[in-house]
N, C-alpha and C. Protein backbone atom coordinates (compact mmCIF):
# COMPACT_ATOMS: atom_id res chain seq x y z
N UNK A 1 -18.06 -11.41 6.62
CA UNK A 1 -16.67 -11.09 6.39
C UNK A 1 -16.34 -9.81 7.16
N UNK A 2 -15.58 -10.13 7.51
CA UNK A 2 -14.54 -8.72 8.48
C UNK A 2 -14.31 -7.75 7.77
N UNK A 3 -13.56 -7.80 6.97
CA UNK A 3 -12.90 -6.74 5.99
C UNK A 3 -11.92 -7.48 5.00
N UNK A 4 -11.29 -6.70 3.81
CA UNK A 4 -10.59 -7.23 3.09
C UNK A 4 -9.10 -6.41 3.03
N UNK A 5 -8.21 -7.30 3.02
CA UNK A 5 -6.66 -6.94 2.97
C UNK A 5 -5.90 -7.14 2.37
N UNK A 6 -5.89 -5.91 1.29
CA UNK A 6 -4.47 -6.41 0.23
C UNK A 6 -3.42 -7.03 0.91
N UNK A 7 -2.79 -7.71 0.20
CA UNK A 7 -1.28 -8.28 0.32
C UNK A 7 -0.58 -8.16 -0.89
N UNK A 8 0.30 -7.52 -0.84
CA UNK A 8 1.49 -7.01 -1.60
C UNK A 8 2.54 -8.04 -1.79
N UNK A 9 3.18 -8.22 -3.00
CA UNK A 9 4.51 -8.70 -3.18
C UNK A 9 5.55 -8.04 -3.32
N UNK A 10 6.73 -8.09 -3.05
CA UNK A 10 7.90 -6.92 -3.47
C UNK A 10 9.11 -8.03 -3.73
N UNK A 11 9.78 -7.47 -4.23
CA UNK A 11 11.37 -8.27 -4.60
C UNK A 11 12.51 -8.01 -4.32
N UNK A 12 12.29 -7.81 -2.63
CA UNK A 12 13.42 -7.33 -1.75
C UNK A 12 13.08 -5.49 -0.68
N UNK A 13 12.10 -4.95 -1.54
CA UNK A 13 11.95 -3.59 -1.23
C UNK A 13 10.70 -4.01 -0.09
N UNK A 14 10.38 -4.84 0.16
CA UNK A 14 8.87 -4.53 0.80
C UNK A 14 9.07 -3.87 2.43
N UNK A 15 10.00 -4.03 3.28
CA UNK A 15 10.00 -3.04 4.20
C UNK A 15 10.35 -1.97 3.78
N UNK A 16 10.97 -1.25 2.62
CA UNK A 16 11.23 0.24 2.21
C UNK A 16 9.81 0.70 2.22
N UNK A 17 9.07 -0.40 1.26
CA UNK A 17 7.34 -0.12 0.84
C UNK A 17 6.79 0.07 2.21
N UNK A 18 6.71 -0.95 2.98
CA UNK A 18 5.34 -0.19 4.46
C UNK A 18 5.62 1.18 4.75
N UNK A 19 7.90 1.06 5.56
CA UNK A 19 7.75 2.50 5.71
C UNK A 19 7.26 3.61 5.16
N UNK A 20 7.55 3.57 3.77
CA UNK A 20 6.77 4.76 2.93
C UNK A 20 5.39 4.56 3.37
N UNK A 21 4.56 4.01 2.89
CA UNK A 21 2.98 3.71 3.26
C UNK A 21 2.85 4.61 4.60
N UNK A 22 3.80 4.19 5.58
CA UNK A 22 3.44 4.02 7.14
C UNK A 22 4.03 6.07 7.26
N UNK A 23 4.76 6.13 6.55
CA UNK A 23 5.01 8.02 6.51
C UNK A 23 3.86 8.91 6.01
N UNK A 24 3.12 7.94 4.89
CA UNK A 24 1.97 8.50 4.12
C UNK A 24 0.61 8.58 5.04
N UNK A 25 0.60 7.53 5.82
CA UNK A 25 -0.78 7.73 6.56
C UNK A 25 -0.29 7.24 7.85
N UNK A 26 -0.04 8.69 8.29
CA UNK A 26 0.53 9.03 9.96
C UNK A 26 -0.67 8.67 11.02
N UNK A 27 0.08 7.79 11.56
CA UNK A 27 -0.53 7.60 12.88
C UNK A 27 -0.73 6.16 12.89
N UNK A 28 -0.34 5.21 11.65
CA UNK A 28 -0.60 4.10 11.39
C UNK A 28 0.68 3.08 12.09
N UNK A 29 0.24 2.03 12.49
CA UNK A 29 1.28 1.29 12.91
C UNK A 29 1.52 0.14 12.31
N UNK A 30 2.80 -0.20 12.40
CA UNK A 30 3.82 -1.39 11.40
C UNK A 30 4.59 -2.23 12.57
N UNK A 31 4.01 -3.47 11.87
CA UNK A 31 4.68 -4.81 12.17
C UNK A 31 5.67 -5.62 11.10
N UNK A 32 6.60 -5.77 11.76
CA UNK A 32 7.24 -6.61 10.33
C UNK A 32 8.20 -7.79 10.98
N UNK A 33 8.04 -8.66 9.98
CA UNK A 33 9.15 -9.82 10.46
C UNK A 33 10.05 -10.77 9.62
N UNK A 34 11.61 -10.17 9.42
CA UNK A 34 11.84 -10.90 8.27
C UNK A 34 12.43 -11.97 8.21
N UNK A 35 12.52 -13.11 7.26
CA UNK A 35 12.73 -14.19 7.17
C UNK A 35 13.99 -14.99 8.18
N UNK A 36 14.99 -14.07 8.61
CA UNK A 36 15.90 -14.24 9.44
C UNK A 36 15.45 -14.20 11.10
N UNK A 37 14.67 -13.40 11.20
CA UNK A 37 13.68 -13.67 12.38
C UNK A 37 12.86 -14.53 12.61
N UNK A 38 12.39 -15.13 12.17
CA UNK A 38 11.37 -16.44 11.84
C UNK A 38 11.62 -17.78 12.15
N UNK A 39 11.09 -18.34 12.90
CA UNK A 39 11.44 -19.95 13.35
C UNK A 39 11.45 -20.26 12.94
N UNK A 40 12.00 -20.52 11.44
CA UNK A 40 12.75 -21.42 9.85
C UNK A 40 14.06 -21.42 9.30
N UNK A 41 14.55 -22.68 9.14
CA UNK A 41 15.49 -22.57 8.30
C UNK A 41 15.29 -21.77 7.14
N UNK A 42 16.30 -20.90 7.06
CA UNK A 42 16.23 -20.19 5.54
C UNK A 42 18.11 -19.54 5.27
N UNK A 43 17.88 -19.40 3.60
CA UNK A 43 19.40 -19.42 3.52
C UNK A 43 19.54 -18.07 3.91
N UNK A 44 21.38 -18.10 3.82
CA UNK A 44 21.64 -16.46 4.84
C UNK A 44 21.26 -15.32 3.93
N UNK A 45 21.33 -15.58 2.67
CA UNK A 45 20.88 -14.52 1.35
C UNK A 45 19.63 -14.29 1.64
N UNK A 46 18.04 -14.73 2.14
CA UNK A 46 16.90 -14.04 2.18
C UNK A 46 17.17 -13.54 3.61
N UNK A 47 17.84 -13.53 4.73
CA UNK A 47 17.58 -13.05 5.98
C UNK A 47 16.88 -11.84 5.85
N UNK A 48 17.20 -10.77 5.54
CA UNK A 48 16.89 -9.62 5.68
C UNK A 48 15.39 -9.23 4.53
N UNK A 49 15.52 -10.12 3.82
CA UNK A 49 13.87 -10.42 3.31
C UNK A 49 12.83 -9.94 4.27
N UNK A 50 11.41 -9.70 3.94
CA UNK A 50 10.47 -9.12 4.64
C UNK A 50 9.48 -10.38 4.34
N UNK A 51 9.62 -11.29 5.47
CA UNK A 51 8.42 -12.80 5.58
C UNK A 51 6.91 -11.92 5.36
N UNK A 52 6.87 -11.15 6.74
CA UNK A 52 5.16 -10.60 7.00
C UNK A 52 5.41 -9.30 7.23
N UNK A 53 4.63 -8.25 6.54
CA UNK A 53 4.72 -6.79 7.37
C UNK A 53 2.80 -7.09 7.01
N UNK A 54 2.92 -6.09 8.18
CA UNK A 54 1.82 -5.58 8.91
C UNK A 54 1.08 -3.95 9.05
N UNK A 55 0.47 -3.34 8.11
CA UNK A 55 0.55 -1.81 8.41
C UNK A 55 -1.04 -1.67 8.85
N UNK A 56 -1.31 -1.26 10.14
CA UNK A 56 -2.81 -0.89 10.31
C UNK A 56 -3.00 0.50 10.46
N UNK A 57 -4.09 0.73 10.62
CA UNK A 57 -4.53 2.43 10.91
C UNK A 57 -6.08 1.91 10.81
N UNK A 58 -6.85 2.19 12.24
CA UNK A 58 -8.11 2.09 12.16
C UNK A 58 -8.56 0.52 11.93
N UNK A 59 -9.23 0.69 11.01
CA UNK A 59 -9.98 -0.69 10.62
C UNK A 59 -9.65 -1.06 9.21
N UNK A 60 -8.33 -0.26 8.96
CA UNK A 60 -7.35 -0.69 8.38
C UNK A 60 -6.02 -1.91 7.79
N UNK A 61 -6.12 -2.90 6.82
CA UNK A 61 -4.74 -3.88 7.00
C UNK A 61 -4.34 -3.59 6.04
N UNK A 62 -3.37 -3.25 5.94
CA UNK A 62 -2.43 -3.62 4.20
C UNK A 62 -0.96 -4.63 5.05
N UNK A 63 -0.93 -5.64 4.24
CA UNK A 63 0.22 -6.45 4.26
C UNK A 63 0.92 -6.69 3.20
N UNK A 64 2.10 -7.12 3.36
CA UNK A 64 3.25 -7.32 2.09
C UNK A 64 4.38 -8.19 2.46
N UNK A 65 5.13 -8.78 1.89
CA UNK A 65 6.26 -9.71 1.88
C UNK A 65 6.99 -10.09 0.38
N UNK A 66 7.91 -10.43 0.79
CA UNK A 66 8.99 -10.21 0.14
C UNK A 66 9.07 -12.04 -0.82
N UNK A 67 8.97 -11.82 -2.26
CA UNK A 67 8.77 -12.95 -2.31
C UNK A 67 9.94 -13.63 -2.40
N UNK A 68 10.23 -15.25 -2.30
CA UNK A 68 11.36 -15.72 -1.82
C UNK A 68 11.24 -16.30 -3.70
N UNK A 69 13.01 -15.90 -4.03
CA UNK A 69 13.62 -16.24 -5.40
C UNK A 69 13.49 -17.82 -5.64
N UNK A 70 13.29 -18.22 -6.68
CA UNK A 70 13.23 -19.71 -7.29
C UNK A 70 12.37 -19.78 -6.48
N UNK A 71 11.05 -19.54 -6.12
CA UNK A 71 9.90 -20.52 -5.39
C UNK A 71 9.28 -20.38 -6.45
N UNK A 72 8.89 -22.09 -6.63
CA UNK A 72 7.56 -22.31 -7.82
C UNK A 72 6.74 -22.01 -7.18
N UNK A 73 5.90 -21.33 -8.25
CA UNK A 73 4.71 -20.46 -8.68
C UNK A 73 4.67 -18.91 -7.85
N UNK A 74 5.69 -18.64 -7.67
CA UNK A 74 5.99 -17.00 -7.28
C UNK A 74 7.02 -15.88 -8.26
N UNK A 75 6.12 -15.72 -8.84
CA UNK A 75 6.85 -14.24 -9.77
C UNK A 75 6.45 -12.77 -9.24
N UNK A 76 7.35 -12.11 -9.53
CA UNK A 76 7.45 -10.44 -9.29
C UNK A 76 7.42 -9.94 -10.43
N UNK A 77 6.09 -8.92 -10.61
CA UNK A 77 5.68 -8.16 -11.77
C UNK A 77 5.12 -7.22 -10.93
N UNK A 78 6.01 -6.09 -11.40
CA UNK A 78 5.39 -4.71 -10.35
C UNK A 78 4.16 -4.52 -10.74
N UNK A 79 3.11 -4.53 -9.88
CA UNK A 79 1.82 -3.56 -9.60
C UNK A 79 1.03 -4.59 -10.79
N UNK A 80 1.04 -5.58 -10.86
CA UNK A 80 -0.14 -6.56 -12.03
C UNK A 80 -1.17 -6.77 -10.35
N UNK A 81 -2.47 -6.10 -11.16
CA UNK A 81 -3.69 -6.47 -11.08
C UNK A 81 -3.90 -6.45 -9.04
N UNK A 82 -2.70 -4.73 -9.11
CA UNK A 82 -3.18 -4.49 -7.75
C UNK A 82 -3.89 -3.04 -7.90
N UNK A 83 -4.67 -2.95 -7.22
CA UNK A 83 -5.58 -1.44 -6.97
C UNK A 83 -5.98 -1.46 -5.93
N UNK A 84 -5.29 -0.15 -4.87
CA UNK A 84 -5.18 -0.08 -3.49
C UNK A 84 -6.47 0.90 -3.14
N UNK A 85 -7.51 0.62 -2.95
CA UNK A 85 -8.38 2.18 -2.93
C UNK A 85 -8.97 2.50 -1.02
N UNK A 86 -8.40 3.81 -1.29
CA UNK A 86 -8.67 4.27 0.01
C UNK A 86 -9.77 5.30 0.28
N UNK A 87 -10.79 5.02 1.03
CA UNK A 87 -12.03 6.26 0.98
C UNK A 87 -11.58 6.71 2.28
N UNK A 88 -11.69 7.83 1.82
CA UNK A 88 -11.72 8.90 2.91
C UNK A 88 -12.66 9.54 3.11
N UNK A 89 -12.78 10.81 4.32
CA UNK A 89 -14.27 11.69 4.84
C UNK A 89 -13.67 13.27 4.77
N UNK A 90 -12.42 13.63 4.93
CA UNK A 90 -11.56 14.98 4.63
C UNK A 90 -10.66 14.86 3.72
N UNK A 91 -11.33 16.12 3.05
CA UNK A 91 -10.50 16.60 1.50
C UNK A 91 -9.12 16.74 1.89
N UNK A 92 -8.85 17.83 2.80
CA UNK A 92 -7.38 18.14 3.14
C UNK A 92 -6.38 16.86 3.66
N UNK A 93 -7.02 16.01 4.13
CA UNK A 93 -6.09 14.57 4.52
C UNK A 93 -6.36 13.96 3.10
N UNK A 94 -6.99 13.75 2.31
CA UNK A 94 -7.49 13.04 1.19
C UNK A 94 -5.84 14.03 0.28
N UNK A 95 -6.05 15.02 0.32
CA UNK A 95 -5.12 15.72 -0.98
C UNK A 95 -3.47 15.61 0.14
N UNK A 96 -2.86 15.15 1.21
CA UNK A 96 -2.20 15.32 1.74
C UNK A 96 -1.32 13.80 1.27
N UNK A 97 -2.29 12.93 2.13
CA UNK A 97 -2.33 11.59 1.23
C UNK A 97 -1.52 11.24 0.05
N UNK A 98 -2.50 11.79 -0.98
CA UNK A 98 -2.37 11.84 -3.00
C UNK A 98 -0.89 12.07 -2.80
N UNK A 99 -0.73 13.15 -2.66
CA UNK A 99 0.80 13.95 -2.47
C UNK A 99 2.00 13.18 -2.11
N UNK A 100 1.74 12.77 -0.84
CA UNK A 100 2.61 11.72 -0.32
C UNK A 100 2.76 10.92 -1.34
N UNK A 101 1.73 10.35 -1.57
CA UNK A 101 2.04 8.89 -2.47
C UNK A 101 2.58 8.94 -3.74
N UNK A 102 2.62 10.24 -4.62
CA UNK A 102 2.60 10.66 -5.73
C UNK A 102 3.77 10.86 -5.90
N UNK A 103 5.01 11.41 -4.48
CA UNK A 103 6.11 11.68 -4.50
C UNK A 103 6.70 10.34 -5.00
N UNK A 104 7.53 10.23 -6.47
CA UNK A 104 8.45 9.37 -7.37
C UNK A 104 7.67 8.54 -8.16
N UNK A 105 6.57 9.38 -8.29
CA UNK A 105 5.32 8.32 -8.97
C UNK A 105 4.64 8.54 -9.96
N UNK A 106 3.25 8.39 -10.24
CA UNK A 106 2.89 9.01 -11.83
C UNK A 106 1.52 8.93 -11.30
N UNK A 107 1.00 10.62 -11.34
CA UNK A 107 -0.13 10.76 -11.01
C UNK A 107 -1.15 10.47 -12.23
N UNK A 108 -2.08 9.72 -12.60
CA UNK A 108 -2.59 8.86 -13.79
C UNK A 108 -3.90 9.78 -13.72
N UNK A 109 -4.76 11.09 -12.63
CA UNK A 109 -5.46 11.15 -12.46
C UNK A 109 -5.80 12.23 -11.35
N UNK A 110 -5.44 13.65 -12.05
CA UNK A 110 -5.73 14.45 -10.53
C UNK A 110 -6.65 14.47 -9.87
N UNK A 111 -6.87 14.68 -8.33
CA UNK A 111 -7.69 14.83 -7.80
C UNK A 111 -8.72 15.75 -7.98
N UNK A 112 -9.81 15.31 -8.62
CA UNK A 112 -10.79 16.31 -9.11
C UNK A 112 -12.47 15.77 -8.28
N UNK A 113 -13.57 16.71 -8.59
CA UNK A 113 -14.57 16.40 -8.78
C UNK A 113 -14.93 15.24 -9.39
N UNK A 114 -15.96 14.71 -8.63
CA UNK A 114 -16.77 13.71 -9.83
C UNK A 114 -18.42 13.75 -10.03
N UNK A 115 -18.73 12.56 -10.97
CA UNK A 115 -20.75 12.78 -10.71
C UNK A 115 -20.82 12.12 -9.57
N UNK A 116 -20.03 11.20 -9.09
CA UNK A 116 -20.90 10.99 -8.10
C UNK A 116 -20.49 11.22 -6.74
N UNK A 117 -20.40 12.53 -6.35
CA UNK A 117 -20.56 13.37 -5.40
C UNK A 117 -19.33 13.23 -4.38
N UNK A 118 -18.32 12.62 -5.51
CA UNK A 118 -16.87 12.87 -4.34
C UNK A 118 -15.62 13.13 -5.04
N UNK A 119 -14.58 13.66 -4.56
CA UNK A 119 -13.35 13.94 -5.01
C UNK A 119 -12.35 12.97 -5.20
N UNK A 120 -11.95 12.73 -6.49
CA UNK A 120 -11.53 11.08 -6.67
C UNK A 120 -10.10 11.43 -7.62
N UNK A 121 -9.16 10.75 -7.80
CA UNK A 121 -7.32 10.64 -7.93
C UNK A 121 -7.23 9.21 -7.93
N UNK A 122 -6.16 9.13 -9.10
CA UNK A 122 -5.85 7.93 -9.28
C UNK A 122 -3.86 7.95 -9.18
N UNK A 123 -3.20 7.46 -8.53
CA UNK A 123 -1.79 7.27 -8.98
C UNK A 123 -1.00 6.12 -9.16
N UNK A 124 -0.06 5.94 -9.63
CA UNK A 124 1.25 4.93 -9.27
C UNK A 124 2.00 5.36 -8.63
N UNK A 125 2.00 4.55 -7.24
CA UNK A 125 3.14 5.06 -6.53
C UNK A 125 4.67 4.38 -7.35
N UNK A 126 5.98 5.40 -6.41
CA UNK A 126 7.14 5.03 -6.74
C UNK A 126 7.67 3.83 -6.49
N UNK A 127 6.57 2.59 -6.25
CA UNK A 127 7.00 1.08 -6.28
C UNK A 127 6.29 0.13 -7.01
N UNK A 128 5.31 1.23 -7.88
CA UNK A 128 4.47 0.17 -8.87
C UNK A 128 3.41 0.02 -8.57
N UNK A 129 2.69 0.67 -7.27
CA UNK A 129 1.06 0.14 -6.91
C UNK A 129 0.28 1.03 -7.24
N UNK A 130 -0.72 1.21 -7.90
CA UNK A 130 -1.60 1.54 -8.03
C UNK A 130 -3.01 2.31 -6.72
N UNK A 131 -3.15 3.50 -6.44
CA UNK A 131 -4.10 3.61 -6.11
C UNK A 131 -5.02 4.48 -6.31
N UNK A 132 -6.06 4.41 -5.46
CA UNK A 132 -7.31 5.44 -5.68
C UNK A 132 -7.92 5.69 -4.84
N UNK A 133 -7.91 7.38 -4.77
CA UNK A 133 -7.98 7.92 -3.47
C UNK A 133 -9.67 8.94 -3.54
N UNK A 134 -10.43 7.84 -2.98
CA UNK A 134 -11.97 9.03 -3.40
C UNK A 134 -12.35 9.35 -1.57
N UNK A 135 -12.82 10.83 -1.50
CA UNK A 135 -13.52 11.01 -0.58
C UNK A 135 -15.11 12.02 -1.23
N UNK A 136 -15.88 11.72 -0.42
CA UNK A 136 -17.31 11.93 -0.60
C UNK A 136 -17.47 13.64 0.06
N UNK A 137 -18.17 13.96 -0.66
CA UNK A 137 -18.81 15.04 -0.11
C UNK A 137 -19.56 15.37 0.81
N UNK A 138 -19.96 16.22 1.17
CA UNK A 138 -20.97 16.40 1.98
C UNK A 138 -22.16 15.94 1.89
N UNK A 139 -23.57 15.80 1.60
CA UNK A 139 -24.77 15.88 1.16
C UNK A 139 -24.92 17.14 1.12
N UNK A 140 -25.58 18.13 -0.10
CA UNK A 140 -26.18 19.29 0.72
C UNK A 140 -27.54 19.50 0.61
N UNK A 141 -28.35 18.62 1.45
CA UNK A 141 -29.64 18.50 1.66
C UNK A 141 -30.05 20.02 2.53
């Protein structure tokens, strides 16, 4: 396996969501394409819907889309049984990060010490997701 990539649902906000994401961890780049762009019929009310976004950084994917109203078996329940966790290698980008994300949100978990040898934060961001932000220490062998 390559790697693994959340995919996000939103209920109309999901390009508000990357940009934020994509302000929070600078240097990252965003793709997006919404349903009005897309080689499909679709009614004129989802156009501006978000079909696919795309946010990388590194060896990085987070994706998200916008789910389309009355589709069986698609409901919107903010943040059920998502946990976004990001490891990092620098404290000062690690606590820069938290911050960002924390802005309209509910920090569940300051960034503190832990036993096992890294600095770990838990929040809700201001759209319902959940994350967790650990970076490791040094060794000091």
């Amino acid at each position: 396996m390559k790697g693994l990539n959340p995919y996000l649902n939103f209920d109309g906000n999901a390009a508000e969501a990357l940009r934020f994401y994509q302000s929070c961890l600078e240097g990252s780049k965003l793709m997006m394409q919404t349903f009005g762009e897309a080689p499909m019929e679709t009614p004129a009310e989802l156009n501006e819907r978000l079909m696919h976004g795309q946010l990388t950084y590194d060896n990085m994917c987070l994706m998200a889309s916008d789910i389309m109203p009355d589709m069986p078996g698609q409901t919107f329940v903010v943040g059920t049984n998502v946990n976004l966790s990001l490891n990092l290698e620098d404290q000062a980008l690690q606590e820069k990060i938290f911050n960002k994300l924390a802005e309209g949100g509910t920090v569940t978990m300051p960034l503190q010490d832990t036993f096992w040898n890294a600095r770990f934060g838990m929040l809700v961001d201001k759209f319902g997701i959940s994350w967790l932000l650990n970076c490791e220490k040094p060794s000091q062998n």
